[in-house]
Protein backbone atom coordinates (compact mmCIF):
# COMPACT_ATOMS: atom_id res chain seq x y z
CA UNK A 1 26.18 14.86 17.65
CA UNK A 2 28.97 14.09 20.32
CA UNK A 3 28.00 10.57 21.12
CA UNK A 4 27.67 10.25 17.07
CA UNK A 5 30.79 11.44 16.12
CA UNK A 6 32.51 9.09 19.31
CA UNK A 7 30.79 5.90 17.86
CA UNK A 8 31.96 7.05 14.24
CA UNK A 9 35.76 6.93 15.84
CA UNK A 10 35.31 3.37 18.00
CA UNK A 11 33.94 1.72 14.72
CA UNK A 12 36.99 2.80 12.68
CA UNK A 13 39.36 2.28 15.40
CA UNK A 14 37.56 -1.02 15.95
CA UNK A 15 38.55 -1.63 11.55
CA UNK A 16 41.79 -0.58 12.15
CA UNK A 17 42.70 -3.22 15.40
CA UNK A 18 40.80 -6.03 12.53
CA UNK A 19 42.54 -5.55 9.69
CA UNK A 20 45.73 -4.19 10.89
CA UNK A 21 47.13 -0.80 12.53
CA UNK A 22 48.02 2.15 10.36
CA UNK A 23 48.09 5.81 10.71
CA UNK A 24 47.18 6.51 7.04
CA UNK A 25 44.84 5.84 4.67
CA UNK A 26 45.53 2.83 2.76
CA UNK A 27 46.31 2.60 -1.45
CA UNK A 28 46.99 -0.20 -3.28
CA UNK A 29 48.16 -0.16 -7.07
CA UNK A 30 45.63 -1.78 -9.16
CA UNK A 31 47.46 -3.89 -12.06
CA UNK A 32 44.02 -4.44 -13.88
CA UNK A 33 42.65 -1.01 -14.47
CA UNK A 34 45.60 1.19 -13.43
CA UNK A 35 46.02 3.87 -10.62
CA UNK A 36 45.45 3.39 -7.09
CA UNK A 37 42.32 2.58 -5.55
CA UNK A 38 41.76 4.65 -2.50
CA UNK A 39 39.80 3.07 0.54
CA UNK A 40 37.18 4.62 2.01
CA UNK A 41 34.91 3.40 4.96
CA UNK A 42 33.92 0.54 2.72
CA UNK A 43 37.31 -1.66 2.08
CA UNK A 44 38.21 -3.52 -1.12
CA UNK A 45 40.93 -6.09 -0.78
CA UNK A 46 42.42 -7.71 -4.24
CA UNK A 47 42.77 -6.53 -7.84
CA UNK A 48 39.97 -5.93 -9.73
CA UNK A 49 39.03 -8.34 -12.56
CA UNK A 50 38.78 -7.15 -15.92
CA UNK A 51 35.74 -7.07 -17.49
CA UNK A 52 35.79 -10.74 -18.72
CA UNK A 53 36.91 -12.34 -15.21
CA UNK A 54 34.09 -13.12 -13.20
CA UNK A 55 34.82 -13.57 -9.57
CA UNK A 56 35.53 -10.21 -7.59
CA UNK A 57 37.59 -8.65 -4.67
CA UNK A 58 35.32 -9.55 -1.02
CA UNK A 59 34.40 -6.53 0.96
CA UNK A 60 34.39 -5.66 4.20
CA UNK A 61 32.15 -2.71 5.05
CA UNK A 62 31.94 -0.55 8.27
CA UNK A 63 28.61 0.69 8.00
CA UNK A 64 27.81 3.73 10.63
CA UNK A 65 24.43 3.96 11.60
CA UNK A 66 23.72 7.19 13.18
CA UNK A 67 20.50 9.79 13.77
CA UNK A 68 22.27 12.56 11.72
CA UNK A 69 19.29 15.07 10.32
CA UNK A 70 19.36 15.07 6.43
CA UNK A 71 20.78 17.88 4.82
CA UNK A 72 17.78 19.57 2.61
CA UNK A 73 18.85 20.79 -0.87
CA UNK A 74 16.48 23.13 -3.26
CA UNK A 75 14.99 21.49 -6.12
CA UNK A 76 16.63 23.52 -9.27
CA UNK A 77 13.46 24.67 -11.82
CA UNK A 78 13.35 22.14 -14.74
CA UNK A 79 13.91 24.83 -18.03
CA UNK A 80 12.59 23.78 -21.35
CA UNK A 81 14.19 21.44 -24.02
CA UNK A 82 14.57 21.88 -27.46
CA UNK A 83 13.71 20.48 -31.24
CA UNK A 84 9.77 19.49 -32.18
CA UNK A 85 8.37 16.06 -30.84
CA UNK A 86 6.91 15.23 -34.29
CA UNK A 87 7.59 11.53 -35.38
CA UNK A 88 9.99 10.47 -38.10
CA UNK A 89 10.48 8.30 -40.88
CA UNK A 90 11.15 5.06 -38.90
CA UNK A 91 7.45 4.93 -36.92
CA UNK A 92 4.95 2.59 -37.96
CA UNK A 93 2.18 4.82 -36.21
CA UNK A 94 -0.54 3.16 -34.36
CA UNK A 95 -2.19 5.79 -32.37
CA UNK A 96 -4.16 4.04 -29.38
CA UNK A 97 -6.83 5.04 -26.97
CA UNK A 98 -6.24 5.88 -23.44
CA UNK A 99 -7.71 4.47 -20.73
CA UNK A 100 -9.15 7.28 -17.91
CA UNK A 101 -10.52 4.46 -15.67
CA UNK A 102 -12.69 5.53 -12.79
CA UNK A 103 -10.84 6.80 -10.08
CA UNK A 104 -11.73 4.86 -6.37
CA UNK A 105 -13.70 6.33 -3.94
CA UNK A 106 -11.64 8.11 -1.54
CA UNK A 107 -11.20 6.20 1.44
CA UNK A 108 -11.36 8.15 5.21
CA UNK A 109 -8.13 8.06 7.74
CA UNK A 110 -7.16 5.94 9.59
CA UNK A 111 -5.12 7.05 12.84
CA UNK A 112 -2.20 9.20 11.65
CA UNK A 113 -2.52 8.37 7.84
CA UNK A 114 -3.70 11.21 5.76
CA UNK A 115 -6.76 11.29 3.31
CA UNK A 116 -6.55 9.93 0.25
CA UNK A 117 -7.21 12.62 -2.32
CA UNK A 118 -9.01 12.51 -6.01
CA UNK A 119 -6.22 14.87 -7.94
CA UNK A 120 -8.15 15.86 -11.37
CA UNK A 121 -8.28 13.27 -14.01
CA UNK A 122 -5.05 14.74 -16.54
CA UNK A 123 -5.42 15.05 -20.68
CA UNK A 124 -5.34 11.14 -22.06
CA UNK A 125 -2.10 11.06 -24.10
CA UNK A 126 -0.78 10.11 -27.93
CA UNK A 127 0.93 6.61 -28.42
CA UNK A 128 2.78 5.71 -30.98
CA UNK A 129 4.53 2.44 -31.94
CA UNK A 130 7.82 2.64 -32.91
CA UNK A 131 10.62 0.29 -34.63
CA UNK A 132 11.67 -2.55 -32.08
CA UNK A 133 14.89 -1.27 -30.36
CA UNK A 134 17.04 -2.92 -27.21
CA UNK A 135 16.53 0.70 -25.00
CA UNK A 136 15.56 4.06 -25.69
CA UNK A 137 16.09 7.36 -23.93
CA UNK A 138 15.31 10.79 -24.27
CA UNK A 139 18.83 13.19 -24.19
CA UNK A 140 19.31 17.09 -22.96
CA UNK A 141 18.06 18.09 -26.15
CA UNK A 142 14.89 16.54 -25.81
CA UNK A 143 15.60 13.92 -28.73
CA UNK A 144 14.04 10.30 -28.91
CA UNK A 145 17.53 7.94 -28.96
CA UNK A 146 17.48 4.57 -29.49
CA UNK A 147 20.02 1.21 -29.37
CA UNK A 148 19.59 -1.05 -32.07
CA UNK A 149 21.83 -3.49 -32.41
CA UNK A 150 25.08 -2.12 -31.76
CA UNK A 151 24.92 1.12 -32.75
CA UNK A 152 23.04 4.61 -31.53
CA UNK A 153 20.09 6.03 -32.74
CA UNK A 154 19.35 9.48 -32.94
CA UNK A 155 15.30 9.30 -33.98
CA UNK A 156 14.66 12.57 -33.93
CA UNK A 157 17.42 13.60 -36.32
CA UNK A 158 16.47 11.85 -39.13
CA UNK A 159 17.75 8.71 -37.94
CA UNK A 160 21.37 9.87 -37.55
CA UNK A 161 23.63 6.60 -36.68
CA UNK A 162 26.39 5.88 -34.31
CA UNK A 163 28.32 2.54 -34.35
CA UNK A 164 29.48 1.30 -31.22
CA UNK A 165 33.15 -0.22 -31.06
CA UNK A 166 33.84 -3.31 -29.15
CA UNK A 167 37.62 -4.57 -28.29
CA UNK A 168 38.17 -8.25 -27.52
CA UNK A 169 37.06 -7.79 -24.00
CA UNK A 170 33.58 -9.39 -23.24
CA UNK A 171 31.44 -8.97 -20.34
CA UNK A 172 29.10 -12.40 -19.31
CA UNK A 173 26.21 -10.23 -18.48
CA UNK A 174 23.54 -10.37 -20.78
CA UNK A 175 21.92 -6.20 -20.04
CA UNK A 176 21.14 -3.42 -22.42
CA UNK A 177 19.87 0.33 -21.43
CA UNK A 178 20.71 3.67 -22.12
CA UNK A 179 20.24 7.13 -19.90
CA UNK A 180 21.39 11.30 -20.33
CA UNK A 181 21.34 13.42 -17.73
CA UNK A 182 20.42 17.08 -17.62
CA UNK A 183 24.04 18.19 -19.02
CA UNK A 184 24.17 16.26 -22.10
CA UNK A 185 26.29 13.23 -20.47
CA UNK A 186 25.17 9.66 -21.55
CA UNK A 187 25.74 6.27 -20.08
CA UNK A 188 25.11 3.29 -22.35
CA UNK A 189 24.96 -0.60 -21.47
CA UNK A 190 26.06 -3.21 -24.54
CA UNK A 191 26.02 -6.68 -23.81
CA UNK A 192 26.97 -5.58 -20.39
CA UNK A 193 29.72 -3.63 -21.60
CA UNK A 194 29.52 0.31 -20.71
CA UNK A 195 30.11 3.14 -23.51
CA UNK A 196 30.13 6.88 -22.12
CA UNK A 197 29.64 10.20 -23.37
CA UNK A 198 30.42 13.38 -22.14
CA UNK A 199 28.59 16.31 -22.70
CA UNK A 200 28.56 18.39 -26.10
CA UNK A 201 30.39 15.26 -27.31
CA UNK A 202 28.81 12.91 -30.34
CA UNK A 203 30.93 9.50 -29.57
CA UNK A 204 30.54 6.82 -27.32
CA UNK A 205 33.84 6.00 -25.34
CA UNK A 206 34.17 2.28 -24.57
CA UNK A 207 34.75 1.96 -20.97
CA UNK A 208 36.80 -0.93 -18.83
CA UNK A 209 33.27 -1.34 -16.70
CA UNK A 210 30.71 -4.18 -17.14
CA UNK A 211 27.58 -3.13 -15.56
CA UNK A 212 23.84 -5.14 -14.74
CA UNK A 213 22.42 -3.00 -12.37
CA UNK A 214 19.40 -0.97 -12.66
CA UNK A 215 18.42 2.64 -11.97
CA UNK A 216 21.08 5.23 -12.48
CA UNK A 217 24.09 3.96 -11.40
CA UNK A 218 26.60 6.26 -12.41
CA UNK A 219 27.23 10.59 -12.66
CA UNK A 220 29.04 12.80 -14.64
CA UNK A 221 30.56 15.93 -13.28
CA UNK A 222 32.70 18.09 -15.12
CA UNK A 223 35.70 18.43 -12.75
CA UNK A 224 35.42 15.17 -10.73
CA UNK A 225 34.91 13.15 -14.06
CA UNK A 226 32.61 10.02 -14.55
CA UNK A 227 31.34 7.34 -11.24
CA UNK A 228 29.99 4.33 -11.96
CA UNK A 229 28.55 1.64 -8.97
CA UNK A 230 29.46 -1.34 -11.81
CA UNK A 231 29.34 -5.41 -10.96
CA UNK A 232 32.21 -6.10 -13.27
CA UNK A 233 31.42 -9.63 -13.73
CA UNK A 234 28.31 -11.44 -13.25
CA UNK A 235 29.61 -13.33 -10.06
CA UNK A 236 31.40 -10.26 -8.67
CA UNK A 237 30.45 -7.67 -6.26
CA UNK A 238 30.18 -3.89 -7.26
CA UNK A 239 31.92 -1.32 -6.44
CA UNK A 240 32.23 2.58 -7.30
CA UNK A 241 34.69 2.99 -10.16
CA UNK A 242 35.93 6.62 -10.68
CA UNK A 243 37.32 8.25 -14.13
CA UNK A 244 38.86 11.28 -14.32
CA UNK A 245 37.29 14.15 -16.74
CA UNK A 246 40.37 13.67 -19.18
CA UNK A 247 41.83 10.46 -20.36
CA UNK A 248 40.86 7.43 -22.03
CA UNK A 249 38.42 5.77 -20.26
CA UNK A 250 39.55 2.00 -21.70
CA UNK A 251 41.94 2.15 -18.18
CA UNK A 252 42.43 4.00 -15.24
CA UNK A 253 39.49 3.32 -13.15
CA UNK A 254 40.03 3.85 -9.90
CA UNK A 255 38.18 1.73 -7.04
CA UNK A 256 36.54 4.60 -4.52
CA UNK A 257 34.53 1.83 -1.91
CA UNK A 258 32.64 -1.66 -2.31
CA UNK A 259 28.88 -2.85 -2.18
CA UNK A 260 27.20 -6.05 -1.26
CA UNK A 261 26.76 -8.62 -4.25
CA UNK A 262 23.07 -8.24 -3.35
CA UNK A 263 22.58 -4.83 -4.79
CA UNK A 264 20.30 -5.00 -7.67
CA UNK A 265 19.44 -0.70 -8.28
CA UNK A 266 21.52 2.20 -7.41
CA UNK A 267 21.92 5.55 -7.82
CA UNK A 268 25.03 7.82 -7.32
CA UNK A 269 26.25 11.30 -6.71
CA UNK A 270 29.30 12.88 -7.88
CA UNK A 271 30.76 12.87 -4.32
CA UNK A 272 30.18 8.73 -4.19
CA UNK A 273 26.80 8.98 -1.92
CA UNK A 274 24.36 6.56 -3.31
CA UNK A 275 21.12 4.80 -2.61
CA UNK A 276 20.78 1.26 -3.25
CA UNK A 277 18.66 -1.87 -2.89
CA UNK A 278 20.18 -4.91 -1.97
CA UNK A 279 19.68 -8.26 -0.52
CA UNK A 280 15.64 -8.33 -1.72
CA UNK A 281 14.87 -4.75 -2.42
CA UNK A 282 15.77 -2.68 0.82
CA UNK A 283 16.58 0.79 0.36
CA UNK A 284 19.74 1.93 2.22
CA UNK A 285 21.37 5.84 1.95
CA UNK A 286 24.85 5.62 1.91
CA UNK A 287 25.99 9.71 3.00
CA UNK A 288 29.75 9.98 2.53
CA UNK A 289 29.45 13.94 3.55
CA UNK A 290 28.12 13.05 6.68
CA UNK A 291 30.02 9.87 7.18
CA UNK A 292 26.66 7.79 7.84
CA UNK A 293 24.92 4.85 6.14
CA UNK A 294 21.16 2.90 6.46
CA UNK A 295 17.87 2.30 5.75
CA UNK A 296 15.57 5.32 4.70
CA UNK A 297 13.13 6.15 7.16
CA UNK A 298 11.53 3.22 8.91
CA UNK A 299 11.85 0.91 5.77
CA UNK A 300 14.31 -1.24 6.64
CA UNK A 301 12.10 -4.37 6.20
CA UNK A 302 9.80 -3.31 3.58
CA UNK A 303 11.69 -4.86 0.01
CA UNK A 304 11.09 -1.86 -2.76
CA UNK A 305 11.35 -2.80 -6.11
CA UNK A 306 13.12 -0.23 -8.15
CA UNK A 307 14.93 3.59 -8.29
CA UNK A 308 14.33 6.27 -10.75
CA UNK A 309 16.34 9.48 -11.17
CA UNK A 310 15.05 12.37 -13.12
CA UNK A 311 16.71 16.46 -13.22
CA UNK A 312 13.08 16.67 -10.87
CA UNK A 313 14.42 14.04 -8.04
CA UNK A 314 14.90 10.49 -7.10
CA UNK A 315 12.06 7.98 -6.23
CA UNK A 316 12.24 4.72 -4.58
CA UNK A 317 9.32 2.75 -5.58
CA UNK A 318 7.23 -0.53 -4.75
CA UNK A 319 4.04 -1.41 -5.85
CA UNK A 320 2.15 -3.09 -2.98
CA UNK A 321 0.26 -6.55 -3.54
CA UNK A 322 -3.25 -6.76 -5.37
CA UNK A 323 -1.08 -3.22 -7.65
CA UNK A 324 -4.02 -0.83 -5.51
CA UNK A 325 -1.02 1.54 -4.34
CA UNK A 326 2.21 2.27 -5.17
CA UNK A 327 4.75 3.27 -1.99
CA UNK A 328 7.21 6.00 -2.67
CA UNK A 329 9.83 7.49 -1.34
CA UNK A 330 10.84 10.87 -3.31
CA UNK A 331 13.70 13.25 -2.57
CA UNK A 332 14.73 16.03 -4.58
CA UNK A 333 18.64 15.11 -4.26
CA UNK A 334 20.38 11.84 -3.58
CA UNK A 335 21.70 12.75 -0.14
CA UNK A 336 18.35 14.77 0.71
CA UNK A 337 15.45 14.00 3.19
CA UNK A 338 12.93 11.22 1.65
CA UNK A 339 9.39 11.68 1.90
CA UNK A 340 6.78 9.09 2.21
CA UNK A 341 3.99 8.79 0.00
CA UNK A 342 1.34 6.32 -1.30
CA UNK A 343 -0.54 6.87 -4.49
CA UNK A 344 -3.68 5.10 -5.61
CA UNK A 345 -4.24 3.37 -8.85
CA UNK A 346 -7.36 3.59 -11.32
CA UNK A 347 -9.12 0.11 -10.66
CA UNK A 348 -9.03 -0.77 -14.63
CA UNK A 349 -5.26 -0.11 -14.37
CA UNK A 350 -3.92 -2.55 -12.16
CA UNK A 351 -3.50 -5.20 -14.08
CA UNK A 352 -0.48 -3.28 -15.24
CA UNK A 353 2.61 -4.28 -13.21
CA UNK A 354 4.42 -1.56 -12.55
CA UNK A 355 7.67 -0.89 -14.24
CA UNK A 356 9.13 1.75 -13.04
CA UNK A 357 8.00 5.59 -11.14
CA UNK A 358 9.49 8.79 -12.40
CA UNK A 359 9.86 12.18 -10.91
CA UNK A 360 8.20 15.33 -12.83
CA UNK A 361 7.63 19.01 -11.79
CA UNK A 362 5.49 20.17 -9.48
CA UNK A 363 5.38 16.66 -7.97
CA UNK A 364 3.91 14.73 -10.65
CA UNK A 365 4.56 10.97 -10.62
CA UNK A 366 4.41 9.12 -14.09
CA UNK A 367 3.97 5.58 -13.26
CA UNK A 368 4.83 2.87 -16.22
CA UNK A 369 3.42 0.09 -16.34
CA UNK A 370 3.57 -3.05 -18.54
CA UNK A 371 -0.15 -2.31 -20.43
CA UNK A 372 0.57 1.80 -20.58
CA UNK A 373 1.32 5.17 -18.25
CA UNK A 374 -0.37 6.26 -15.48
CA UNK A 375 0.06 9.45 -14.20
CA UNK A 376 -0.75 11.67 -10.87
CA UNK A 377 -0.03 15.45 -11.00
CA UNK A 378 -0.19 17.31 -7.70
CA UNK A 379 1.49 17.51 -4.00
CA UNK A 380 -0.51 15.23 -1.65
CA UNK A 381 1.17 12.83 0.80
CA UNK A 382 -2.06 10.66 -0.56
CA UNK A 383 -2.66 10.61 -4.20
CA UNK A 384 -4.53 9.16 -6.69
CA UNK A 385 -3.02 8.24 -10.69
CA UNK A 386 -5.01 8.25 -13.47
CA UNK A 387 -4.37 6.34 -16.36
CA UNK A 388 -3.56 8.19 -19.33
CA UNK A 389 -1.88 5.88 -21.65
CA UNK A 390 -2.32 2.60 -23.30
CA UNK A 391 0.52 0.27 -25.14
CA UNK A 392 -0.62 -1.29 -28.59
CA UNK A 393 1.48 -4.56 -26.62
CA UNK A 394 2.49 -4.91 -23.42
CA UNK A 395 5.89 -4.44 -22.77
CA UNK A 396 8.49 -7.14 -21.77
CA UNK A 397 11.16 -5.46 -20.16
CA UNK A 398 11.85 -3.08 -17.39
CA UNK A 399 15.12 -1.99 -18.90
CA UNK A 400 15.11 0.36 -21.61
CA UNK A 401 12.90 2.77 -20.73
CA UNK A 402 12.80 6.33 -20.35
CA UNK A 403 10.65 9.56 -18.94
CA UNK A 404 12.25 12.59 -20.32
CA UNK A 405 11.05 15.87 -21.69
CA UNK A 406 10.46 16.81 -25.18
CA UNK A 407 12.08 20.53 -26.90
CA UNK A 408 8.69 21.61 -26.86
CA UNK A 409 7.99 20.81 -23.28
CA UNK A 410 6.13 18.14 -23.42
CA UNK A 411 6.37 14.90 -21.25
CA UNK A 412 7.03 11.72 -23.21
CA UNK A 413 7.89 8.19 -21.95
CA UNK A 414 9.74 6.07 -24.39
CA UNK A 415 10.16 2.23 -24.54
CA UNK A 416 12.02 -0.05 -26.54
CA UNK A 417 8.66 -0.88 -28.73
CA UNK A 418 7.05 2.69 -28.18
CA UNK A 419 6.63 6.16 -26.91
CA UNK A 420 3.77 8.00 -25.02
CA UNK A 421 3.39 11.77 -25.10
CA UNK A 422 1.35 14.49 -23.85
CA UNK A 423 -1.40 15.82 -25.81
């Protein structure tokens, strides 16, 4: 921990003898979106663009590489949401037959890698086509919400309708998606442009972010206010933006620390950790607590493909060639240890390219896929999904889509042309 902490020192001594000698940490006024922008061990240099300027500020990044154990966190117990799960008005209903699929035949170890397991075949699921939409999402209160057009809809309220309002500021990044976490707090992509909501709130807040990149890249926390890893412009590199929890969120964003242009999916905690993928899909932990930053385990050549977050954990997914396995790496918290796991896929499902992998209780993986929803409920390091879901039509997009939990407790995965729930 010594010899850590002394290489921590030379490569921030080694920063300070680059870019110039000072004794304290550096601030610079931002004239774009107002207040100062305090440097961390990733450095921004320049103003930052509004959201119509492409271009960006470089960055130079000190990234400290270290064998630092992971902290372990507890998994909090996922309670029960609220409201029914019937469907409304708006459905055209076309309820389609899942697929089972035979499950392979387990295969037997090999050196250190564990047996691949048969978990039970779960209950096939209802799917229902719904009203095209750009995203959907399911909130806190376990309601179906969907963007159409530019304006939120709350589908299981009767259709309840929220216009979105735009100012003269355009972003050139052509991305729509929605997500809530566990508190009621919503993030919202337009046309690139980002709307917010904070919890027990009904508006969305236009915010002076433009945003493209996948996963959950952003968190809400009541007294350190909204953080969002954004890309501004489509030419411009991200960076963490920070909002208070009071103000108008149309300025004062605050730059907190840079990322490559090469980041494509984040996620971020509410103390500016994060875990991207960048330059081709490899996974890298950034832990600001423990001052330390790189790959996950030994995957820093293996290119992953996405990252999911649910209230259960996050995953960082790939699904490996011929779509026989998908590789994941699951922790219950963002700055946690990740665990290694491979899960087998039904031979009549892989057609399906995976999507997207979601977290669930008791270590159940939901697995979407372009043709339906495959799902594997159990613990094993080597699993096996079952398909339990078919889409009337494939779907087109990875964006948009959402695993979430229904009032009644029930499991649901919505898309911008349908939704998929447990029996």
């Amino acid at each position: 921990m010594g010899r850590a902490r002394e290489r921590i020192f030379s490569a921030l001594a080694l920063l300070s003898l680059v870019h110039c000698q000072r004794s304290a940490p550096a601030t610079v006024e931002d004239v774009v979106l107002g207040g100062p922008r305090t440097l961390g061990f990733i450095e921004l240099r320049g103003a930052i663009p509004a959201p119509n300027v492409g271009g960006g500020a470089p960055a130079t990044s000190v990234v400290i590489v270290d064998d630092v154990p992971d902290p372990t966190d507890d998994a909090s117990a996922l309670g029960a949401l609220g409201e029914d799960a019937a469907p409304n008005a708006i459905e055209s209903e076309r309820v389609a037959a899942a697929d089972a699929g035979a499950p392979l035949t387990p295969e037997q170890p090999t050196g250190n890698e564990p047996a691949r397991i048969v978990a039970t075949p779960p209950a096939p699921w209802t799917v229902r086509a719904l009203s095209p939409a750009l995203a959907r999402a399911i909130d806190d209160r376990g309601h179906r919400i969907a963007l159409v057009g530019d304006a939120i809809v709350d589908e299981t309220a009767g259709g309840r309708r929220v216009e979105l309002a735009f100012d003269d500021q355009r972003c050139d990044l052509p991305f729509d998606t929605i997500a809530f976490d566990g508190d009621g707090a919503g993030y919202l992509v337009r046309r690139g442009r980002v709307f917010l909501k904070a919890p027990h709130q009904d508006t969305w807040e236009r915010a002076a972010v433009c945003n493209n990149l996948l996963g959950n890249p952003w968190v809400y926390d009541a007294s350190r206010g909204w953080r969002v890893l954004s890309r501004r412009g489509r030419s411009a590199e991200p960076a963490i933006l920070s909002h208070s929890a009071s103000g108008e969120l149309a300025s004062g964003w605050t730059a907190i620390s840079g990322a490559r242009s090469s980041t494509t999916h984040a996620v971020v905690d509410v103390d500016n950790s994060r875990v991207v993928l960048e330059s081709g899909g490899h996974p890298l932990k950034i832990d600001v607590t423990l001052e330390v930053a790189g790959a996950i385990l030994a995957t820093a050549s293996v290119p992953f493909q996405g990252i999911t977050r649910t209230r259960t954990g996050v995953v960082v997914w790939r699904e490996d060639t011929g779509g026989a396995d998908v590789d994941l790496l699951f922790s219950t918290t963002i700055r946690g240890q990740y665990q290694r796991a491979r899960v087998a896929r039904d031979a009549g499902a892989r057609a399906g390219e995976v999507l997207g992998v979601w977290a669930a209780p008791g270590g159940a993986r939901v697995i979407v896929t372009r043709r339906g929803v495959e799902l594997f409920e159990g613990t094993d390091v080597r699993a096996h999904a079952h398909s339990v879901a078919r889409w009337s039509t494939p779907i087109n997009t990875e964006s948009g889509i959402s695993v979430g939990w229904l009032s009644n407790g029930k499991l649901a995965v919505v898309t911008p042309n349908a939704w998929a729930v447990e029996r």
